[in-house]
PDB file of N, CA and C in Angstrom:
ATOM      1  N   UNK A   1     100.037  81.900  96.724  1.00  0.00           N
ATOM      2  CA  UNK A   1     100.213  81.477  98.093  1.00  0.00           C
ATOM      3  C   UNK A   1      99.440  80.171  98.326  1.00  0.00           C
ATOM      4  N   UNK A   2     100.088  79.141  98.830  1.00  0.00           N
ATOM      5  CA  UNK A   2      99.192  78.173  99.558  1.00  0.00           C
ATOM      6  C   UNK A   2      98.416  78.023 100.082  1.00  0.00           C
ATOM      7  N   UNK A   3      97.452  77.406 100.166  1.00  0.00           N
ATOM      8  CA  UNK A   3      96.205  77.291 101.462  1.00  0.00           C
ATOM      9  C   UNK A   3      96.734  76.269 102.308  1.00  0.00           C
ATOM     10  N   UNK A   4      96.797  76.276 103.574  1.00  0.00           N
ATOM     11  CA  UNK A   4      97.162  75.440 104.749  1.00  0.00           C
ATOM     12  C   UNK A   4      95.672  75.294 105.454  1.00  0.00           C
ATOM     13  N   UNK A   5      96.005  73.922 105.712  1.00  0.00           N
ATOM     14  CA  UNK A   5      95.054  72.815 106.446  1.00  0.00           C
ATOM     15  C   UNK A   5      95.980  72.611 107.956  1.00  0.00           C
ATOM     16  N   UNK A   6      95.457  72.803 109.154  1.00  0.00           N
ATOM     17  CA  UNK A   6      95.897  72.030 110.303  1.00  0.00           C
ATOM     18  C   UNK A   6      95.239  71.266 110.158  1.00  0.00           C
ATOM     19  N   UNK A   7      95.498  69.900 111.102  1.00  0.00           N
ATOM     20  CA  UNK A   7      94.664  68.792 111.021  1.00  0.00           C
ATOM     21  C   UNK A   7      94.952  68.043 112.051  1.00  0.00           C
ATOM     22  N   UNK A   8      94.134  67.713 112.623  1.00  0.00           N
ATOM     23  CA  UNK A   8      94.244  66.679 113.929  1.00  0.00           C
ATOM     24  C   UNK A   8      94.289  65.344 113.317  1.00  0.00           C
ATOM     25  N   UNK A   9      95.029  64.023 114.587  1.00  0.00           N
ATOM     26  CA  UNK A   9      95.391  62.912 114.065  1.00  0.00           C
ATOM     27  C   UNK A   9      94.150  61.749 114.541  1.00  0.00           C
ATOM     28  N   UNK A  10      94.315  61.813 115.828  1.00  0.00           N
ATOM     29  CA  UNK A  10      93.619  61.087 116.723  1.00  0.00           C
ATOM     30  C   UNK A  10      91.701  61.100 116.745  1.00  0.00           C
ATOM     31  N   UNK A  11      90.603  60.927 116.421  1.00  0.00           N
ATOM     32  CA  UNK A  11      89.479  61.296 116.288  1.00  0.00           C
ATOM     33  C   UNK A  11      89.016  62.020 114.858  1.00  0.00           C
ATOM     34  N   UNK A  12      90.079  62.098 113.810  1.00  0.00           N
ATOM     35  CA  UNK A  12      90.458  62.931 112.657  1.00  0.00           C
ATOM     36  C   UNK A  12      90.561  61.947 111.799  1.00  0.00           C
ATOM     37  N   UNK A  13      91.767  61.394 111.729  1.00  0.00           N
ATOM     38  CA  UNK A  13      91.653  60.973 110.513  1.00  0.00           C
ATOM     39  C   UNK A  13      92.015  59.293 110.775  1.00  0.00           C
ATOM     40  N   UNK A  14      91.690  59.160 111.668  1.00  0.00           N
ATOM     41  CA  UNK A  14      92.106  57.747 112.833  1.00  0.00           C
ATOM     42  C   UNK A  14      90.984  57.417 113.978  1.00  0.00           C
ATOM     43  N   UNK A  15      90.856  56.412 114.118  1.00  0.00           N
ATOM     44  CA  UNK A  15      90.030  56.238 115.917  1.00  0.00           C
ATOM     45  C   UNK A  15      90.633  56.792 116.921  1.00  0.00           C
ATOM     46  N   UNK A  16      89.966  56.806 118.188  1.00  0.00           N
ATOM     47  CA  UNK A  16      90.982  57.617 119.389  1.00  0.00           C
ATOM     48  C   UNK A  16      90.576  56.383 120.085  1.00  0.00           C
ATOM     49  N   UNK A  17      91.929  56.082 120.949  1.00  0.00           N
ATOM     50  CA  UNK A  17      92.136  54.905 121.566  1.00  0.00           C
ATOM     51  C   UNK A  17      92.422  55.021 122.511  1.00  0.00           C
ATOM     52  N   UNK A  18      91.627  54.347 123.399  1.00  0.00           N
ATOM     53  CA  UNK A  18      91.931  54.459 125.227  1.00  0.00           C
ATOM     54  C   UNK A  18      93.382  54.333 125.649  1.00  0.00           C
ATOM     55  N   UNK A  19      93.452  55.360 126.653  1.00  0.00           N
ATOM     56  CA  UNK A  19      94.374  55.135 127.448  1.00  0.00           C
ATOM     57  C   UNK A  19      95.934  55.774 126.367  1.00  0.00           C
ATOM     58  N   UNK A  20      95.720  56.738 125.845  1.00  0.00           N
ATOM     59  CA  UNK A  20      96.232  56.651 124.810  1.00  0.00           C
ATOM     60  C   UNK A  20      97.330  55.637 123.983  1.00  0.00           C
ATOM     61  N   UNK A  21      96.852  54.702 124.063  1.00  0.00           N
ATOM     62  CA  UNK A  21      97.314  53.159 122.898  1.00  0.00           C
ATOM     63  C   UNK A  21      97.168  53.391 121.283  1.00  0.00           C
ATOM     64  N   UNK A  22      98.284  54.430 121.429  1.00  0.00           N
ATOM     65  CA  UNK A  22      98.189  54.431 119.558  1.00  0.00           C
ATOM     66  C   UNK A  22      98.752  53.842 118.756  1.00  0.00           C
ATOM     67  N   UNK A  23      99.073  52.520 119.601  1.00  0.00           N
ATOM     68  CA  UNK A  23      99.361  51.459 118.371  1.00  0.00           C
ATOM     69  C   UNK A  23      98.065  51.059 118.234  1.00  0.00           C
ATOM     70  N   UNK A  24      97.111  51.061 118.760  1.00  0.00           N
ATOM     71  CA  UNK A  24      95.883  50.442 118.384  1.00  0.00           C
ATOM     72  C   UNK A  24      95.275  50.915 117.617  1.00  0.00           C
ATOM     73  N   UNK A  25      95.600  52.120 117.119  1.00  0.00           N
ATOM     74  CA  UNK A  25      94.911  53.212 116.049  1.00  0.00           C
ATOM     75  C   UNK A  25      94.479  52.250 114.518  1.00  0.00           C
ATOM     76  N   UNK A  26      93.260  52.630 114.324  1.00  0.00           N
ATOM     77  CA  UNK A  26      92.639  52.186 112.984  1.00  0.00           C
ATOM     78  C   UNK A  26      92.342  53.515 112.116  1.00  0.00           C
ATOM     79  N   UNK A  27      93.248  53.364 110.673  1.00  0.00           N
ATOM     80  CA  UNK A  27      92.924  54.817 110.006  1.00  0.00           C
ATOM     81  C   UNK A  27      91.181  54.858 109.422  1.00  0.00           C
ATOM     82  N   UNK A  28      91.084  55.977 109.103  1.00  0.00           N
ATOM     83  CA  UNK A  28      89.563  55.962 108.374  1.00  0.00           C
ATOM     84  C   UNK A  28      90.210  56.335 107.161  1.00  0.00           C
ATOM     85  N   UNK A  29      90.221  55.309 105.768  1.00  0.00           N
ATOM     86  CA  UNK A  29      90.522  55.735 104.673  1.00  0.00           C
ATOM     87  C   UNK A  29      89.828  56.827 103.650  1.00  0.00           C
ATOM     88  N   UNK A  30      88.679  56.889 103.894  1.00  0.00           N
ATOM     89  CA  UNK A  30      88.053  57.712 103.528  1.00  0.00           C
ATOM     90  C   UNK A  30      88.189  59.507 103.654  1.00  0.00           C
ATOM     91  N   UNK A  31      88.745  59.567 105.058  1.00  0.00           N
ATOM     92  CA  UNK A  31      88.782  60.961 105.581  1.00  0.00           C
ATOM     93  C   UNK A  31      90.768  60.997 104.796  1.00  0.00           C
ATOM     94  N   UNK A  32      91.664  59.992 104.987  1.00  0.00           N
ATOM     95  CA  UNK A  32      92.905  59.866 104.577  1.00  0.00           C
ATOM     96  C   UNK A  32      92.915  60.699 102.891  1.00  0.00           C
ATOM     97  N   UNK A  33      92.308  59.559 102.568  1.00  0.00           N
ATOM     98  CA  UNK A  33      91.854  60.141 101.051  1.00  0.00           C
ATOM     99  C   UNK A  33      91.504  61.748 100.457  1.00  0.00           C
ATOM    100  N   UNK A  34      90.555  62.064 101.723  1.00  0.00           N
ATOM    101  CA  UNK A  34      90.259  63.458 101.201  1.00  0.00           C
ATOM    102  C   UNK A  34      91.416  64.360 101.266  1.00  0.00           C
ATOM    103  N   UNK A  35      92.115  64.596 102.338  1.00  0.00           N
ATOM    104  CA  UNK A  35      93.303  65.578 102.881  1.00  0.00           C
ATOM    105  C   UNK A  35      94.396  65.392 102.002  1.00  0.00           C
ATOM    106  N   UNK A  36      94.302  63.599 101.482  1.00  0.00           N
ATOM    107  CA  UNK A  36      95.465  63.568 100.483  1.00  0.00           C
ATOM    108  C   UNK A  36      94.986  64.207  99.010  1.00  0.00           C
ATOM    109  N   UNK A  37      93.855  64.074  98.712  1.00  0.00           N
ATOM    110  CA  UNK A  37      93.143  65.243  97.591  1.00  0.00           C
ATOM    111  C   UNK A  37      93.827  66.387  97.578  1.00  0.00           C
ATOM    112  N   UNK A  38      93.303  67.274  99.011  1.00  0.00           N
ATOM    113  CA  UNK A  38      93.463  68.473  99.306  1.00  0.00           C
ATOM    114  C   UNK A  38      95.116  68.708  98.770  1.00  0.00           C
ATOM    115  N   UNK A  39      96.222  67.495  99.496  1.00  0.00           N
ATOM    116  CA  UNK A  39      97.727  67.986  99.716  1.00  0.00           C
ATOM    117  C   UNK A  39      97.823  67.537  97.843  1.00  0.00           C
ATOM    118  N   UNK A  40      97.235  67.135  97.491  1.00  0.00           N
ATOM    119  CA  UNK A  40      98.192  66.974  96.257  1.00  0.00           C
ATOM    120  C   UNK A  40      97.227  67.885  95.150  1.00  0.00           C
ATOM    121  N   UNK A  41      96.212  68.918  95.801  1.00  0.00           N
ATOM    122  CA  UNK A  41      95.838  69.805  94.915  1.00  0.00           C
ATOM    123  C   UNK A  41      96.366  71.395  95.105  1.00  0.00           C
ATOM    124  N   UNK A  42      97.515  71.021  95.926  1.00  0.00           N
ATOM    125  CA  UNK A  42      98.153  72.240  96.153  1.00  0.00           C
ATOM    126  C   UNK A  42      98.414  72.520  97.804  1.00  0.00           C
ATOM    127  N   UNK A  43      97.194  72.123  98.706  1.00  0.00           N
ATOM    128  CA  UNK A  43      97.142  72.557  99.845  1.00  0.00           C
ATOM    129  C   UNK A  43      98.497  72.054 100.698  1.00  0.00           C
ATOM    130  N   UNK A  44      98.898  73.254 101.581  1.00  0.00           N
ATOM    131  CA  UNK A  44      99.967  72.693 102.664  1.00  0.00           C
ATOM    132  C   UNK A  44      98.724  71.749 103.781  1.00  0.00           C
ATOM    133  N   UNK A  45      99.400  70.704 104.272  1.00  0.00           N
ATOM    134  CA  UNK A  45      98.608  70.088 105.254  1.00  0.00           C
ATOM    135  C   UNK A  45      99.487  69.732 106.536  1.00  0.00           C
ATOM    136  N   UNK A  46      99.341  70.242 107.266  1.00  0.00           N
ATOM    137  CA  UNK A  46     100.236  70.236 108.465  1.00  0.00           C
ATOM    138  C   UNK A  46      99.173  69.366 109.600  1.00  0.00           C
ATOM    139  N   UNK A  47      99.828  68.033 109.903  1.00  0.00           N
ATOM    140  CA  UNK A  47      99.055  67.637 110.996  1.00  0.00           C
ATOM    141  C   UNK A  47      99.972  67.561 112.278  1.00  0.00           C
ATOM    142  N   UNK A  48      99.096  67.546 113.223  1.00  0.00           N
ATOM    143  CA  UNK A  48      99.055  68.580 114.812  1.00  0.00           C
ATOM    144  C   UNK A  48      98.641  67.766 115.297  1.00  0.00           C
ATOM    145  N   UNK A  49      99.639  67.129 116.503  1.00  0.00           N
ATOM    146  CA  UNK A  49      99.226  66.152 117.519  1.00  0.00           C
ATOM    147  C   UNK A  49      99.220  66.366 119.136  1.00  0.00           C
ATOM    148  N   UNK A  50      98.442  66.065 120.120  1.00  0.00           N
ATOM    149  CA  UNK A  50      98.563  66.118 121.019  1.00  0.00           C
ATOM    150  C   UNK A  50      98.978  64.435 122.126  1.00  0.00           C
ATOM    151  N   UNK A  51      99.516  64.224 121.095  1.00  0.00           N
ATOM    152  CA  UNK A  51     100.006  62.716 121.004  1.00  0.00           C
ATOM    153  C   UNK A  51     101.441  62.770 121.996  1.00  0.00           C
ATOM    154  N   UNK A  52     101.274  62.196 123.067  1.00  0.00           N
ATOM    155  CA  UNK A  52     102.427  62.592 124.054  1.00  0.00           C
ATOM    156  C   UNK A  52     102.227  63.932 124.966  1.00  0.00           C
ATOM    157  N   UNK A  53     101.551  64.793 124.856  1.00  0.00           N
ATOM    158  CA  UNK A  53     101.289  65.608 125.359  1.00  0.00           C
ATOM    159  C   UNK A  53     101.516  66.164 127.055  1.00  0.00           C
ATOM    160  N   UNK A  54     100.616  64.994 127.467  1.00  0.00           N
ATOM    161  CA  UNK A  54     100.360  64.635 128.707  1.00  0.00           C
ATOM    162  C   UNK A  54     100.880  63.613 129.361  1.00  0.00           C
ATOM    163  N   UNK A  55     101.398  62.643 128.443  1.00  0.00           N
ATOM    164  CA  UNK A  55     102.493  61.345 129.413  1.00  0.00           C
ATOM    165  C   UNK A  55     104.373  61.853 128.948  1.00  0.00           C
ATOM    166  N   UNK A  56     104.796  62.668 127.873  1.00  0.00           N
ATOM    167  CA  UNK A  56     105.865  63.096 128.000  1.00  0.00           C
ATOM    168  C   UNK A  56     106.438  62.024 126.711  1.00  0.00           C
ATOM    169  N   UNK A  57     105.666  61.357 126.674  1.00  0.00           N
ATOM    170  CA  UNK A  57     106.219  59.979 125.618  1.00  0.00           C
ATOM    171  C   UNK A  57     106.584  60.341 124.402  1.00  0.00           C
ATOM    172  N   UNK A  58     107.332  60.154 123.794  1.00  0.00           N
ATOM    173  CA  UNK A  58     107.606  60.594 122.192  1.00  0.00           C
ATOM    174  C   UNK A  58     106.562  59.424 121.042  1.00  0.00           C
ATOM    175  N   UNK A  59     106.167  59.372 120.289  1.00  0.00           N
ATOM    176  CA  UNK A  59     105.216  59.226 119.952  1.00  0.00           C
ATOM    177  C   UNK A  59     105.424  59.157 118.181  1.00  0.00           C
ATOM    178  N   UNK A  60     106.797  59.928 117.840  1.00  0.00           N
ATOM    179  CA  UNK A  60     107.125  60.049 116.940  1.00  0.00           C
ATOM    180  C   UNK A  60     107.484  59.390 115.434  1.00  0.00           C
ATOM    181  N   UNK A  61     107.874  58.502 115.466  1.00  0.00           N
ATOM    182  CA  UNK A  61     108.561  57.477 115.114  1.00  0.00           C
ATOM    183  C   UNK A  61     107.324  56.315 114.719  1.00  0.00           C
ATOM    184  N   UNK A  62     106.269  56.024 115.844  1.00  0.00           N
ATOM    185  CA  UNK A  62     104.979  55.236 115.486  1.00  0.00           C
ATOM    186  C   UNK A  62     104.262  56.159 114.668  1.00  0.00           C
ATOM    187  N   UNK A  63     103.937  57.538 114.894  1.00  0.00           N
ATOM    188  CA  UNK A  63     103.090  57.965 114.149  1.00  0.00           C
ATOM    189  C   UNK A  63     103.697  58.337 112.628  1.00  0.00           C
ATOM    190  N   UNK A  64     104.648  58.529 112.469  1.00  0.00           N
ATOM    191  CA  UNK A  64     105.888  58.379 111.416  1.00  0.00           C
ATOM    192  C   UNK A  64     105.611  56.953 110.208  1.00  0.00           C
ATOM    193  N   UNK A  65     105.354  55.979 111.130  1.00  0.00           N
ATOM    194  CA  UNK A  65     105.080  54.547 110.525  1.00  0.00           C
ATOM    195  C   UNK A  65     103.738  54.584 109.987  1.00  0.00           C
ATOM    196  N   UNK A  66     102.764  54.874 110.922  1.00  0.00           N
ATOM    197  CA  UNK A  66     101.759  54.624 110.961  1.00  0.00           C
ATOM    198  C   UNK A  66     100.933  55.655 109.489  1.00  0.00           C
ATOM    199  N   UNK A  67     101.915  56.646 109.416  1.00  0.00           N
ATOM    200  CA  UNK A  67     101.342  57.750 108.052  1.00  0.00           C
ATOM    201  C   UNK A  67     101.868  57.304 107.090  1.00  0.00           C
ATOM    202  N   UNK A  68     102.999  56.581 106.760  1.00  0.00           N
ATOM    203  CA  UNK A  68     103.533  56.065 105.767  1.00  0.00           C
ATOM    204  C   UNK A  68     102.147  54.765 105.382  1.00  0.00           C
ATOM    205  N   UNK A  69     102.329  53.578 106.548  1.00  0.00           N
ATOM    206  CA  UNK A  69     101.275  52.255 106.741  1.00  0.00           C
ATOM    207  C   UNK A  69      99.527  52.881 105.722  1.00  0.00           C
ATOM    208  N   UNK A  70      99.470  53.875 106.154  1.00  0.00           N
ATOM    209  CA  UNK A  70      97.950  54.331 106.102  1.00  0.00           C
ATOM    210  C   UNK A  70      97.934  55.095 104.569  1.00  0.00           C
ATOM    211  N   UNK A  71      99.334  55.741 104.250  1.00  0.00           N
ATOM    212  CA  UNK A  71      99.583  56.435 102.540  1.00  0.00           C
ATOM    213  C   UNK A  71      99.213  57.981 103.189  1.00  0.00           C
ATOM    214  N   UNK A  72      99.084  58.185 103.927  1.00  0.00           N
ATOM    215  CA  UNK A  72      98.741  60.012 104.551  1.00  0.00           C
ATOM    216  C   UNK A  72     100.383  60.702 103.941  1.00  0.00           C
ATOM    217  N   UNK A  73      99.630  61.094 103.349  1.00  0.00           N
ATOM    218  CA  UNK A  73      99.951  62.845 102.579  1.00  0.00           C
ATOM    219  C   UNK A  73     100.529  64.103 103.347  1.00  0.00           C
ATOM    220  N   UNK A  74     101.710  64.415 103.538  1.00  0.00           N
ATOM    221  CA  UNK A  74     101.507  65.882 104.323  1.00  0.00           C
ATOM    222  C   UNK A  74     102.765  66.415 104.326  1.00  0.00           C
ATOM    223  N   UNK A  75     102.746  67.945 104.823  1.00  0.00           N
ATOM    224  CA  UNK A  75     103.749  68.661 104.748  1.00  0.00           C
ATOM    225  C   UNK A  75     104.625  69.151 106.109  1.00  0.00           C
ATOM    226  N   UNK A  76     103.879  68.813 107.049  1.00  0.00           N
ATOM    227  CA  UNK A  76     104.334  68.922 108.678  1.00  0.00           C
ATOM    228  C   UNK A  76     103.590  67.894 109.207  1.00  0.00           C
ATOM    229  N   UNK A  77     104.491  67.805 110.298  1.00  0.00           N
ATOM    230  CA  UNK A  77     103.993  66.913 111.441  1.00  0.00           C
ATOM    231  C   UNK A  77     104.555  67.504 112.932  1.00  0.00           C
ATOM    232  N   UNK A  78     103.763  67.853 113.705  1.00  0.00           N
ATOM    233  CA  UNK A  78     103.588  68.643 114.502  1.00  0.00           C
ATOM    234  C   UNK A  78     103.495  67.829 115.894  1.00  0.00           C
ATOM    235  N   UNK A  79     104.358  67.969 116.773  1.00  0.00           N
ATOM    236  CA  UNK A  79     103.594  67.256 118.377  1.00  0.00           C
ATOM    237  C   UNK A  79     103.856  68.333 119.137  1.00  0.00           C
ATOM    238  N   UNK A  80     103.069  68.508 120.263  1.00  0.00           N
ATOM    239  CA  UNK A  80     102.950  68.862 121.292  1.00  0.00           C
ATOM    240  C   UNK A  80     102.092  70.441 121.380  1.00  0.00           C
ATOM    241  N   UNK A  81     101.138  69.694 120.984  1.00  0.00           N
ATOM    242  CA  UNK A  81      99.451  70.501 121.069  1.00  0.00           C
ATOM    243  C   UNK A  81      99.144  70.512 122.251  1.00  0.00           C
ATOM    244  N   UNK A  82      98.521  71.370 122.822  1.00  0.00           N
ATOM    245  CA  UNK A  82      97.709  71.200 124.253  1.00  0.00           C
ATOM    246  C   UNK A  82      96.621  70.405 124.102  1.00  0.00           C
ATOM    247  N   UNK A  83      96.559  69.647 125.254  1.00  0.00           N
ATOM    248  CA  UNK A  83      95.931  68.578 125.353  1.00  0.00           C
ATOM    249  C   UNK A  83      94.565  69.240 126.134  1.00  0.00           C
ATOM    250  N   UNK A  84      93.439  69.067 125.418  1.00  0.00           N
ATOM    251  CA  UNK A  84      92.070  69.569 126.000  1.00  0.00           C
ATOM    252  C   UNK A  84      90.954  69.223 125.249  1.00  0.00           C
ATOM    253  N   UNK A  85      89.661  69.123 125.967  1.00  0.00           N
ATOM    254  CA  UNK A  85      88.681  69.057 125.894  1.00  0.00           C
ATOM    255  C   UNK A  85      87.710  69.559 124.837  1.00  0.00           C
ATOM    256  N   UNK A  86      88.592  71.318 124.505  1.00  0.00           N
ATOM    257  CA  UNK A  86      87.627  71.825 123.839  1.00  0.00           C
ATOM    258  C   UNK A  86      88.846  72.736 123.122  1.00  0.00           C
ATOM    259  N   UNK A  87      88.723  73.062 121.472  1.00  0.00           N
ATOM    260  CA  UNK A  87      89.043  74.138 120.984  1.00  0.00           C
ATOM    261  C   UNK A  87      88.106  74.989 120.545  1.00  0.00           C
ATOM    262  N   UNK A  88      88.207  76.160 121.043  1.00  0.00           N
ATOM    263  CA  UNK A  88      87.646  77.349 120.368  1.00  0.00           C
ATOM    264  C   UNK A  88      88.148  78.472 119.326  1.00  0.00           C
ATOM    265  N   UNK A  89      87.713  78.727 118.208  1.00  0.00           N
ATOM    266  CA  UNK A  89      88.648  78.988 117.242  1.00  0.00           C
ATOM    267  C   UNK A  89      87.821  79.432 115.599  1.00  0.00           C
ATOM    268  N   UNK A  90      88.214  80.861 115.397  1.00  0.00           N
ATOM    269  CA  UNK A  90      87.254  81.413 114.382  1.00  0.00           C
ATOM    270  C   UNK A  90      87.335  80.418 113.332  1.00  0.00           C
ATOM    271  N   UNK A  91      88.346  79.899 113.057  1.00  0.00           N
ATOM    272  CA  UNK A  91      88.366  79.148 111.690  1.00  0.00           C
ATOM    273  C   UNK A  91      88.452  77.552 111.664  1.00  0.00           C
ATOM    274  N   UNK A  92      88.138  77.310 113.361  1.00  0.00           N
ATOM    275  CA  UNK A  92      87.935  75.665 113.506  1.00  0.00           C
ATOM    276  C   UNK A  92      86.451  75.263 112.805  1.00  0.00           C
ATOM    277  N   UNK A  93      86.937  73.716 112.477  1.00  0.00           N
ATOM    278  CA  UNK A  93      85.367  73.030 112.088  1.00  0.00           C
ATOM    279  C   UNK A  93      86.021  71.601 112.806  1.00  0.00           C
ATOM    280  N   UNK A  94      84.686  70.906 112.919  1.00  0.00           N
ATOM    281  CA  UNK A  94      84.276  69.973 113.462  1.00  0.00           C
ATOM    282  C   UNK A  94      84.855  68.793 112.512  1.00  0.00           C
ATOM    283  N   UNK A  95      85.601  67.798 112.569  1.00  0.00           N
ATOM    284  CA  UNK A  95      86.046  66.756 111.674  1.00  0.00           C
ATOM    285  C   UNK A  95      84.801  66.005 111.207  1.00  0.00           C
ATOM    286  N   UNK A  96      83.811  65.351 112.136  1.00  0.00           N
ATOM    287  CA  UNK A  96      82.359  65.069 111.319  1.00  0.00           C
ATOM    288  C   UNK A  96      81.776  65.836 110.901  1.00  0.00           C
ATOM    289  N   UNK A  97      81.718  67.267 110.619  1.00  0.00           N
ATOM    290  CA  UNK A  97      81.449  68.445 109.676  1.00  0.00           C
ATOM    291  C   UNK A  97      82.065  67.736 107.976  1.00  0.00           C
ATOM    292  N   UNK A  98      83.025  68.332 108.472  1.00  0.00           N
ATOM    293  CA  UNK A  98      84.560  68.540 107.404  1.00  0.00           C
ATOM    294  C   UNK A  98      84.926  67.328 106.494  1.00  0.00           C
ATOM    295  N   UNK A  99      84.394  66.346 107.623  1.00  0.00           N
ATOM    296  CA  UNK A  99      83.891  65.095 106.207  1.00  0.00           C
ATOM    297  C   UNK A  99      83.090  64.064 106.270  1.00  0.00           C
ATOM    298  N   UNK A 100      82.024  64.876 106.046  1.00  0.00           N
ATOM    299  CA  UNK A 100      80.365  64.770 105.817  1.00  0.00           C
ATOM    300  C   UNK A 100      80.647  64.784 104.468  1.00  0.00           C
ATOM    301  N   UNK A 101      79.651  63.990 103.782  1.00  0.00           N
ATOM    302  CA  UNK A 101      79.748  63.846 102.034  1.00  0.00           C
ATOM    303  C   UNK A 101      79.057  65.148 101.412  1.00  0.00           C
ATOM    304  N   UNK A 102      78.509  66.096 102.115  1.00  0.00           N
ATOM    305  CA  UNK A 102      77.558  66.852 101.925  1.00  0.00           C
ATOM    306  C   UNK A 102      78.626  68.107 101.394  1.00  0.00           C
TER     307      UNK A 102
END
């Protein structure tokens, strides 16, 4: 059986950009790199956006570009996450946790 990764886009594996302007998005290659480790050591990696969420905008198609532009790895692509403040969640971790060199 696979191991599956959700994964957030925005603050994850990218900057989060005011006003949500995600063409302005800058990837972090480093965090890119790891998940693409993970997907090509077997793991499913499904990333989960709340990208459009709240303005209704499709979002699709840029972030489509923008994973190809950046070389991101994955097996889903997911929109329309609830848009909030806080997840709580037995098997959540913190993205500056999760890739900490430690």
């Amino acid at each position: 059986m696979n191991k599956v990764i959700v994964c957030d886009i925005d603050g994850t594996i990218c900057t989060t950009t005011k006003n949500g302007d995600y063409k302005k998005a800058k990837p972090f290659i480093d965090r890119i790199q790891k998940m693409n480790k993970l997907y090509y050591s077997g793991w499913k990696i499904i990333y989960h956006t709340a990208r459009g969420s709240h303005t209704g905008k499709d979002w699709k198609e840029l972030t489509k570009k923008q994973f190809e532009k950046w070389g991101v790895k994955y097996s889903k692509l997911k929109f329309g996450k609830i848009e909030a403040e806080c997840f709580i969640d037995d098997k959540g971790i913190n993205a500056d946790v999760f890739f900490s060199e430690k």
